[in-house]
PDB file of N, CA and C in Angstrom:
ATOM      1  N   UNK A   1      43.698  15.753  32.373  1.00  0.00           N
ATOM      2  CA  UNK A   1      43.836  16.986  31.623  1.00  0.00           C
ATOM      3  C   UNK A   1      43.212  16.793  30.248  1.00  0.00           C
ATOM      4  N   UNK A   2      42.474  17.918  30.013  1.00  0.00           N
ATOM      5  CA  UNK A   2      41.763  17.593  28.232  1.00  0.00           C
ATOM      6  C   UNK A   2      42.145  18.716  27.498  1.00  0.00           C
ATOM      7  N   UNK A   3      43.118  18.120  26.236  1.00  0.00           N
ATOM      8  CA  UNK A   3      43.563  19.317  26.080  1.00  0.00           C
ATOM      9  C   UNK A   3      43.081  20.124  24.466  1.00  0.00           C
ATOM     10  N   UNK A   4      42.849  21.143  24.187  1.00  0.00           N
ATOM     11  CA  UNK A   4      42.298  21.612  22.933  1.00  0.00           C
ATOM     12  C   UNK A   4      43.077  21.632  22.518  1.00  0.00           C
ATOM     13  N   UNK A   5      42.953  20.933  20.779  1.00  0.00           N
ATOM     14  CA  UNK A   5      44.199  21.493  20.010  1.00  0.00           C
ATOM     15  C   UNK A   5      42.942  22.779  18.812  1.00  0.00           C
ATOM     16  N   UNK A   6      43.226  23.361  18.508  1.00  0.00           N
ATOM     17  CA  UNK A   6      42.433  24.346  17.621  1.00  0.00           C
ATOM     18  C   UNK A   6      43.662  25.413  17.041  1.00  0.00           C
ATOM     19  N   UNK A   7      42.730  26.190  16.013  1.00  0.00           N
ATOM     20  CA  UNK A   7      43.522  27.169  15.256  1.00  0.00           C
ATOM     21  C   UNK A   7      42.479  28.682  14.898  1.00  0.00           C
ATOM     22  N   UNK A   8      43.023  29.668  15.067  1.00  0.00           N
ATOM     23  CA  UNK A   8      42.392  31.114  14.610  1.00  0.00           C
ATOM     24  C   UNK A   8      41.311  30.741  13.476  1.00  0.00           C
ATOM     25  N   UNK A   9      41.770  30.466  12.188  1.00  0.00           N
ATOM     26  CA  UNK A   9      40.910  30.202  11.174  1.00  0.00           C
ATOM     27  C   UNK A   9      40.055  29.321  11.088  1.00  0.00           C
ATOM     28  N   UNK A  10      39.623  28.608  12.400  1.00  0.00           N
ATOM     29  CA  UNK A  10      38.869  26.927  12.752  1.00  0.00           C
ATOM     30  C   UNK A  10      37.634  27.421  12.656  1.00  0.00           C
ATOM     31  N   UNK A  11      36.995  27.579  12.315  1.00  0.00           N
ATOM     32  CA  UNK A  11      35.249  27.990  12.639  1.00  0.00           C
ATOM     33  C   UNK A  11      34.717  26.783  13.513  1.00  0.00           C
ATOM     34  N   UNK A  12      34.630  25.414  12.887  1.00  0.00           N
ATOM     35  CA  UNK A  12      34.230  24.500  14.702  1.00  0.00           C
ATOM     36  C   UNK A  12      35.398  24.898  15.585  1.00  0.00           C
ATOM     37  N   UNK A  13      36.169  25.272  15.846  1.00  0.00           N
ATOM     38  CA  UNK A  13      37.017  25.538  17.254  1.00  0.00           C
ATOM     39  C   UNK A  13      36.499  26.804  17.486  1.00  0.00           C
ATOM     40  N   UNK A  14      36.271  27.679  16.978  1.00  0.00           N
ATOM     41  CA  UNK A  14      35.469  28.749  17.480  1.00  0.00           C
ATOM     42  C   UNK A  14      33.855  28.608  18.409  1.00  0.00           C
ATOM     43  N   UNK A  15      33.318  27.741  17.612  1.00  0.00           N
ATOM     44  CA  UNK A  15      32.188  27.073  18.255  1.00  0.00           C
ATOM     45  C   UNK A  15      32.361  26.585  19.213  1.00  0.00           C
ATOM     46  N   UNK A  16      33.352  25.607  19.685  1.00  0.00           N
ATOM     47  CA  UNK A  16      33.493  24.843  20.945  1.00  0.00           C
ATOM     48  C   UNK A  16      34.183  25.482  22.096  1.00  0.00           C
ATOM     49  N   UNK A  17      35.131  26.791  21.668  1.00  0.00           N
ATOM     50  CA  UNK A  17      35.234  27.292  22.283  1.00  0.00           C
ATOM     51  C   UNK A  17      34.585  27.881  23.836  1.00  0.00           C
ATOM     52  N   UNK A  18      33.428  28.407  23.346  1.00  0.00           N
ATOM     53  CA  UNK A  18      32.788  28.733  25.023  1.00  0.00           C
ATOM     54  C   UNK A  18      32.165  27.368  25.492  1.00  0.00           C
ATOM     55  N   UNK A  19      31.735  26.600  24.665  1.00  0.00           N
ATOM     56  CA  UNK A  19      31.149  25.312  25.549  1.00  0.00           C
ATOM     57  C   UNK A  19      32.318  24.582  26.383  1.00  0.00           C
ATOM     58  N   UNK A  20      33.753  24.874  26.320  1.00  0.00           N
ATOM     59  CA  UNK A  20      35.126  24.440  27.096  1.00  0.00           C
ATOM     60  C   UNK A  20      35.097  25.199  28.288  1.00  0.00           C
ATOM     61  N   UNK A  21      35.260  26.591  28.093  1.00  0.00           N
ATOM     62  CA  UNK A  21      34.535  27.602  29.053  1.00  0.00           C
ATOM     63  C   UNK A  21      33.607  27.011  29.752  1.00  0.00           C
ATOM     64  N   UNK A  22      32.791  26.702  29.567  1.00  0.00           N
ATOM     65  CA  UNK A  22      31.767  26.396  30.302  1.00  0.00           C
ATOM     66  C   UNK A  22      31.866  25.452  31.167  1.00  0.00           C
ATOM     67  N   UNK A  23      32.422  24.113  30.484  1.00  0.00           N
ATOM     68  CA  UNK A  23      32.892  22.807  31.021  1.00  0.00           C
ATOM     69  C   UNK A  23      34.107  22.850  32.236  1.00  0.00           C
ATOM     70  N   UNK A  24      34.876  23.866  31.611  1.00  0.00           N
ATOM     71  CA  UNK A  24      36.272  24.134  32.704  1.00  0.00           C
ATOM     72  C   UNK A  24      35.591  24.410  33.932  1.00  0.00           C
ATOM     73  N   UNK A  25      34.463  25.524  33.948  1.00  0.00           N
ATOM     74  CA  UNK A  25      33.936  26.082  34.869  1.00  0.00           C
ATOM     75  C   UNK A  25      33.453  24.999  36.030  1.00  0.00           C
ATOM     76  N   UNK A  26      32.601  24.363  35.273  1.00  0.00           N
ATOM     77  CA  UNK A  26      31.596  22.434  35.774  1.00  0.00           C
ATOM     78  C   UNK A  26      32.576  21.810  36.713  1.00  0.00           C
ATOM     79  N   UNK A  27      34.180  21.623  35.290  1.00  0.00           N
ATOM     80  CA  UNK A  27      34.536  20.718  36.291  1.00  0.00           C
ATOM     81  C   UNK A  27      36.115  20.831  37.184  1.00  0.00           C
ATOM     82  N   UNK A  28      35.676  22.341  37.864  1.00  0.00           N
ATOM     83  CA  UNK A  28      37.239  23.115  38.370  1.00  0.00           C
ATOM     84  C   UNK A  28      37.242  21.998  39.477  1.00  0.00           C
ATOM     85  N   UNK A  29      38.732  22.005  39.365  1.00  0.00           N
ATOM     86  CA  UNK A  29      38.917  20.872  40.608  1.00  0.00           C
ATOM     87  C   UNK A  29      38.861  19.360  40.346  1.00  0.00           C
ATOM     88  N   UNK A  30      38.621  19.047  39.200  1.00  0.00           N
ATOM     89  CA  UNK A  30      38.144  17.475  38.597  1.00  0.00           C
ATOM     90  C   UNK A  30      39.266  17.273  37.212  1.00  0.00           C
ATOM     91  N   UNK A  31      39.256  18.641  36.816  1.00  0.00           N
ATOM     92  CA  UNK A  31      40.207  18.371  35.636  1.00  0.00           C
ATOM     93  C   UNK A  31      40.368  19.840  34.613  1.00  0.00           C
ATOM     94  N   UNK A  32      41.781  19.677  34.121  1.00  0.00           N
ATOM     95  CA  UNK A  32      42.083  21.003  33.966  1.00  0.00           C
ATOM     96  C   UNK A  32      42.156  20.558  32.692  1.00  0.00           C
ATOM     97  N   UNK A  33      41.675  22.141  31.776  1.00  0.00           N
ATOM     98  CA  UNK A  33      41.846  21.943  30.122  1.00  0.00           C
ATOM     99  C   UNK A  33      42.369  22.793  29.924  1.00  0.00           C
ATOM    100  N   UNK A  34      43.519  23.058  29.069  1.00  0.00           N
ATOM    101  CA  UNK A  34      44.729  23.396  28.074  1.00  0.00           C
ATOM    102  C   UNK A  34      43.808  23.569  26.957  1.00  0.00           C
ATOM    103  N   UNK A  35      44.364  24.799  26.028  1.00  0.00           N
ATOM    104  CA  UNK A  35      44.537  24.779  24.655  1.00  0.00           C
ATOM    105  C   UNK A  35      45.881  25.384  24.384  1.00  0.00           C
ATOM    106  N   UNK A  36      45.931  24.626  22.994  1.00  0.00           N
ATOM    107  CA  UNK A  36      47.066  24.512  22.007  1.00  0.00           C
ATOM    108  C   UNK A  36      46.473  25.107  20.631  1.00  0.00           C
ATOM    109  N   UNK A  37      47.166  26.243  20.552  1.00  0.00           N
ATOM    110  CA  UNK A  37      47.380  26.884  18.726  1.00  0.00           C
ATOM    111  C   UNK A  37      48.282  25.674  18.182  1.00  0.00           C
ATOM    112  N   UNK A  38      47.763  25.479  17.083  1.00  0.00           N
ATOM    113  CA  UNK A  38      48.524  24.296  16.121  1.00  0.00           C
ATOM    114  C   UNK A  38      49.404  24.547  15.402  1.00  0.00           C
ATOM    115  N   UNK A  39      49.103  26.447  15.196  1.00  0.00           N
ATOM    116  CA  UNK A  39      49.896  27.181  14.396  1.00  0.00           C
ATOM    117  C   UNK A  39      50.794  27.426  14.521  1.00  0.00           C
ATOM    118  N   UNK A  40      50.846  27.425  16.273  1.00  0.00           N
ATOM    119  CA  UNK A  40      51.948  28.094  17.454  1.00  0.00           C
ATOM    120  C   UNK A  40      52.884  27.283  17.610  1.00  0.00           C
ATOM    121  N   UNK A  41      52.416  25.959  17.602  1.00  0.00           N
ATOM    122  CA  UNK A  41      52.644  24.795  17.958  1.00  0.00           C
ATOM    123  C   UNK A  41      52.924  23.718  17.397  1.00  0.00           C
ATOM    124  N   UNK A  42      53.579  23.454  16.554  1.00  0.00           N
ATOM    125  CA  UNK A  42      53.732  22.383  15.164  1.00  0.00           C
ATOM    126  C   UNK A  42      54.079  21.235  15.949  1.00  0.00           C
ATOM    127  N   UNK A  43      54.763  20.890  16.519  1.00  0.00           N
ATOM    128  CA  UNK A  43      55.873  19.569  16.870  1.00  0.00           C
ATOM    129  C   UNK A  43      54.422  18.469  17.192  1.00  0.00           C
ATOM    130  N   UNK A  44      54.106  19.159  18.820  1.00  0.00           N
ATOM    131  CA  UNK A  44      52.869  18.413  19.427  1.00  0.00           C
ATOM    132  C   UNK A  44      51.968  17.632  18.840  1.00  0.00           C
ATOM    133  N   UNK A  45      50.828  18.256  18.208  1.00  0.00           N
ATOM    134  CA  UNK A  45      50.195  18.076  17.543  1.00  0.00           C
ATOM    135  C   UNK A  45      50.609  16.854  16.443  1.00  0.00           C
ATOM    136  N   UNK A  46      51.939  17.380  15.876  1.00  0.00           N
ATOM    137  CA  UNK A  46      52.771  15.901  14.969  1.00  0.00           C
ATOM    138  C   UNK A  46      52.716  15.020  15.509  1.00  0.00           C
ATOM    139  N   UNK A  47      53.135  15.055  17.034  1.00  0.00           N
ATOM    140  CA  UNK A  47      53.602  13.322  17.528  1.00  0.00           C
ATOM    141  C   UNK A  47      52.760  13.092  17.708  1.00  0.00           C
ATOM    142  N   UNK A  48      51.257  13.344  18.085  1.00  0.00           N
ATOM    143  CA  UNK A  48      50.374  12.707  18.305  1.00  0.00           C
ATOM    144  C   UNK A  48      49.498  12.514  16.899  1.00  0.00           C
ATOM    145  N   UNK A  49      50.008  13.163  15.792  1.00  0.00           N
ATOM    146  CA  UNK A  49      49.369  12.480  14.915  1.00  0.00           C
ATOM    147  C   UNK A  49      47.907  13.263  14.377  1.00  0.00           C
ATOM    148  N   UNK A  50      47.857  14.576  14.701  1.00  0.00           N
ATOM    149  CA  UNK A  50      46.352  15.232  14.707  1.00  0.00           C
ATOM    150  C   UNK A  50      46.386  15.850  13.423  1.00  0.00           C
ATOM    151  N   UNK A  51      45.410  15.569  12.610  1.00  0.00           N
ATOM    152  CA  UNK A  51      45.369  16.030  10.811  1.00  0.00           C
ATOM    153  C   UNK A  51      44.099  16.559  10.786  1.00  0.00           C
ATOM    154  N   UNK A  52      42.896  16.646  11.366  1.00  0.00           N
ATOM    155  CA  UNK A  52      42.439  17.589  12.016  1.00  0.00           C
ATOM    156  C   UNK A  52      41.542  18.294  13.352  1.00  0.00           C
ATOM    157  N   UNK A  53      41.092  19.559  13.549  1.00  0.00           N
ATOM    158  CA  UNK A  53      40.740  20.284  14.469  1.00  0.00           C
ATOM    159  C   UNK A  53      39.234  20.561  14.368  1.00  0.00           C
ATOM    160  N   UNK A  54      38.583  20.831  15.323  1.00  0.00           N
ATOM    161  CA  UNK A  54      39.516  20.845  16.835  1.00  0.00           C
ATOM    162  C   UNK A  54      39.601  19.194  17.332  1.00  0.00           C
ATOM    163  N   UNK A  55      40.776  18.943  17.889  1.00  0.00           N
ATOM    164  CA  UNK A  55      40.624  17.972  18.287  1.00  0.00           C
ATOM    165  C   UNK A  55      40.954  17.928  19.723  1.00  0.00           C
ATOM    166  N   UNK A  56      39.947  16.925  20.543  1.00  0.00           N
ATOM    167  CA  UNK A  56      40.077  16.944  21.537  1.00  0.00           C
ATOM    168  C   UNK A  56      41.296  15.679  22.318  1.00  0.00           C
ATOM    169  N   UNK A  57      42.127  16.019  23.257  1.00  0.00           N
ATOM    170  CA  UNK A  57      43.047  14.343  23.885  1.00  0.00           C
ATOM    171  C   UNK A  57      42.641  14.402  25.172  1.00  0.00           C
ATOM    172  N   UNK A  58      41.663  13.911  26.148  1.00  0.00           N
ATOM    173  CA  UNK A  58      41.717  13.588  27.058  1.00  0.00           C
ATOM    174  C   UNK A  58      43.271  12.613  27.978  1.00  0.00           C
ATOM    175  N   UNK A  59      43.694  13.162  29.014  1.00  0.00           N
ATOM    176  CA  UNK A  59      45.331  12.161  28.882  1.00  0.00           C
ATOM    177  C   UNK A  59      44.800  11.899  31.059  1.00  0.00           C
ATOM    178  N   UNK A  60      45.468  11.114  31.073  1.00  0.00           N
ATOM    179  CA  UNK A  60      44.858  10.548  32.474  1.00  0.00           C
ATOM    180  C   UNK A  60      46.544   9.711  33.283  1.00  0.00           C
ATOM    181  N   UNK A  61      47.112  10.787  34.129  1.00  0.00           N
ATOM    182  CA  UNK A  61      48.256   9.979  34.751  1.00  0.00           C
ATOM    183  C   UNK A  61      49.584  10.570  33.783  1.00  0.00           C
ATOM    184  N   UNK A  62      49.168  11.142  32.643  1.00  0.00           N
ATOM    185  CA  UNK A  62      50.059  11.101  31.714  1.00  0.00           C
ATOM    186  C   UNK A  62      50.478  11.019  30.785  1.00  0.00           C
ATOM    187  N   UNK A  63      49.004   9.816  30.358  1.00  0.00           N
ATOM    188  CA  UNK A  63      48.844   8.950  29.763  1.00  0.00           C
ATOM    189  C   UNK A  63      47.597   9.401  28.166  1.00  0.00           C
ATOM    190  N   UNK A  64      47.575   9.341  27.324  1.00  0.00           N
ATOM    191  CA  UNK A  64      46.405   9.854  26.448  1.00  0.00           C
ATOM    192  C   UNK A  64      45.475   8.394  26.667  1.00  0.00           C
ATOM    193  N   UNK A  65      44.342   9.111  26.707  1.00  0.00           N
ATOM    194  CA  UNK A  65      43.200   7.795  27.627  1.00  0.00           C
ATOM    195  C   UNK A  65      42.294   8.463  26.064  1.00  0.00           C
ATOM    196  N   UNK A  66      41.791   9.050  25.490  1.00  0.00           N
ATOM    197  CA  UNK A  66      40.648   9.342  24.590  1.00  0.00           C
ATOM    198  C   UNK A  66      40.717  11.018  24.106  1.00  0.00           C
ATOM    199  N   UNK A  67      40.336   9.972  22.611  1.00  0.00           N
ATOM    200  CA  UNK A  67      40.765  11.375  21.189  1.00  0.00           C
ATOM    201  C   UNK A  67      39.493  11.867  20.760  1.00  0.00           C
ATOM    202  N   UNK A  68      38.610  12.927  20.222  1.00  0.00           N
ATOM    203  CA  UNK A  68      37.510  13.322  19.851  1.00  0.00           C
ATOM    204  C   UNK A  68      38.169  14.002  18.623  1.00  0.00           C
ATOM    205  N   UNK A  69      37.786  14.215  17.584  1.00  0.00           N
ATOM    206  CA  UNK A  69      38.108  15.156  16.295  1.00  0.00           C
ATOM    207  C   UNK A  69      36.668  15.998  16.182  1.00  0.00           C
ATOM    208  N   UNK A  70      36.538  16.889  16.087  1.00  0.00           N
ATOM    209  CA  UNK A  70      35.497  17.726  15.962  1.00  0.00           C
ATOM    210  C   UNK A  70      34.900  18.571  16.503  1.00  0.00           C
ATOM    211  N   UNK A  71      34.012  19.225  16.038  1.00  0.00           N
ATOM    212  CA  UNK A  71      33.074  20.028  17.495  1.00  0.00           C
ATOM    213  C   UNK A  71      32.127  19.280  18.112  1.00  0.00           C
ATOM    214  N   UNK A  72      31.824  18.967  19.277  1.00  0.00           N
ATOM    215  CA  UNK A  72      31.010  18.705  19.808  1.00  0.00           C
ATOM    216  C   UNK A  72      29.858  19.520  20.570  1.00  0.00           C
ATOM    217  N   UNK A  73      28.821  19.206  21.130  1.00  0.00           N
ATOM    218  CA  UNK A  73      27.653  19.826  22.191  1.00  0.00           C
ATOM    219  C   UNK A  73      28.363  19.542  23.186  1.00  0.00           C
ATOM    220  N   UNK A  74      27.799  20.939  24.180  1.00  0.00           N
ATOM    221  CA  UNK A  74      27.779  20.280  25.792  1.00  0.00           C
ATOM    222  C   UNK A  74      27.763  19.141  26.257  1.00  0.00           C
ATOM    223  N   UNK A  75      26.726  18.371  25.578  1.00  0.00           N
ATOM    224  CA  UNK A  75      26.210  17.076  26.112  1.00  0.00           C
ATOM    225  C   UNK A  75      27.253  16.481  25.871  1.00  0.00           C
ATOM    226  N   UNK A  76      27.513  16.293  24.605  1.00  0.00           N
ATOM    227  CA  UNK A  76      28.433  15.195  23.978  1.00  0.00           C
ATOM    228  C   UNK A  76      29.710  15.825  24.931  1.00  0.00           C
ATOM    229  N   UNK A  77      30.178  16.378  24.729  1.00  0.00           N
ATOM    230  CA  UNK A  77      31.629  16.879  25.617  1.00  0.00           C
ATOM    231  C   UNK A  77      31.964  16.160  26.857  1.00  0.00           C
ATOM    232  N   UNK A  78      30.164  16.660  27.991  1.00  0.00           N
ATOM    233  CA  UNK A  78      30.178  16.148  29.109  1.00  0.00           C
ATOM    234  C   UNK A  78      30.272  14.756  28.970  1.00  0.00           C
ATOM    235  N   UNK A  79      29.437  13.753  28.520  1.00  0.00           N
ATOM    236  CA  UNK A  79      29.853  12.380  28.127  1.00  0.00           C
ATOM    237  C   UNK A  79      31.160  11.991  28.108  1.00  0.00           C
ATOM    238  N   UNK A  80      31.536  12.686  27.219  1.00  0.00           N
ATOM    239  CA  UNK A  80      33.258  11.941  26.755  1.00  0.00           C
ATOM    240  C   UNK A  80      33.584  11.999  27.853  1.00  0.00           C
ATOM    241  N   UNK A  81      33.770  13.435  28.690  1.00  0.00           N
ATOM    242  CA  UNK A  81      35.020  13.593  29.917  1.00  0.00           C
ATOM    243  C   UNK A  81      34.229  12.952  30.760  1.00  0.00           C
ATOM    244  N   UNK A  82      33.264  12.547  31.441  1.00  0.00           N
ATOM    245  CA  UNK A  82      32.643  11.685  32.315  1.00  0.00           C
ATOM    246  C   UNK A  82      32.938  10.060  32.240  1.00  0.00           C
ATOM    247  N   UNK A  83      32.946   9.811  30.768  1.00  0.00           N
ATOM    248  CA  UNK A  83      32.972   8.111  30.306  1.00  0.00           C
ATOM    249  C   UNK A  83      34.347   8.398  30.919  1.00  0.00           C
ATOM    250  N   UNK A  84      35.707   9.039  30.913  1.00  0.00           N
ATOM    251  CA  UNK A  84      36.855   8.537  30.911  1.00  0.00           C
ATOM    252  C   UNK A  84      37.133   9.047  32.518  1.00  0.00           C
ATOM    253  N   UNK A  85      36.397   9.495  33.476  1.00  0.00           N
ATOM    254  CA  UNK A  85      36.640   9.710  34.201  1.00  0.00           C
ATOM    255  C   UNK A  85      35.877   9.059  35.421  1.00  0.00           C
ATOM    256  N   UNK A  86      35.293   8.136  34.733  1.00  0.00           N
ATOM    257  CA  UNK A  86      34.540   7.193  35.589  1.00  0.00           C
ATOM    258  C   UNK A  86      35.814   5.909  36.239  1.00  0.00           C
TER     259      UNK A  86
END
């Protein structure tokens, strides 16, 4: 599961927005992505420690397997979730 954390006022979470869209689309059936309002959502975001957005948690079993902070490209996106899903 990869999950978005982002917020309304994020301008990069706005950006990465449809490239997630896009990716969800790629990889239905391989792995499901969540987003999280931070705004909505205070506690989460705390325990894991996220100071800022968008940030990405790849979690595997359960488990948080890999963190991204930022916006990324397609490319770069596909990479990350590929490296951890190899």
């Amino acid at each position: 599961m990869l999950v978005d954390y982002w917020a309304e006022w994020c301008g990069p979470c706005k950006m990465i927005a449809p490239i997630l869209d896009e990716v969800a689309t790629a990889y239905n059936g391989k792995l499901q992505i969540a987003k999280m309002n931070v705004d909505e959502n205070r506690e989460i975001p705390a325990k894991f420690g996220i100071r800022g957005i968008p940030t990405l948690m790849l979690f595997k079993d359960g488990q948080l397997a890999a963190t991204k902070v930022g916006a990324l490209s397609k490319a770069q996106l596909v990479a990350f979730i590929d490296q951890q899903l190899a």
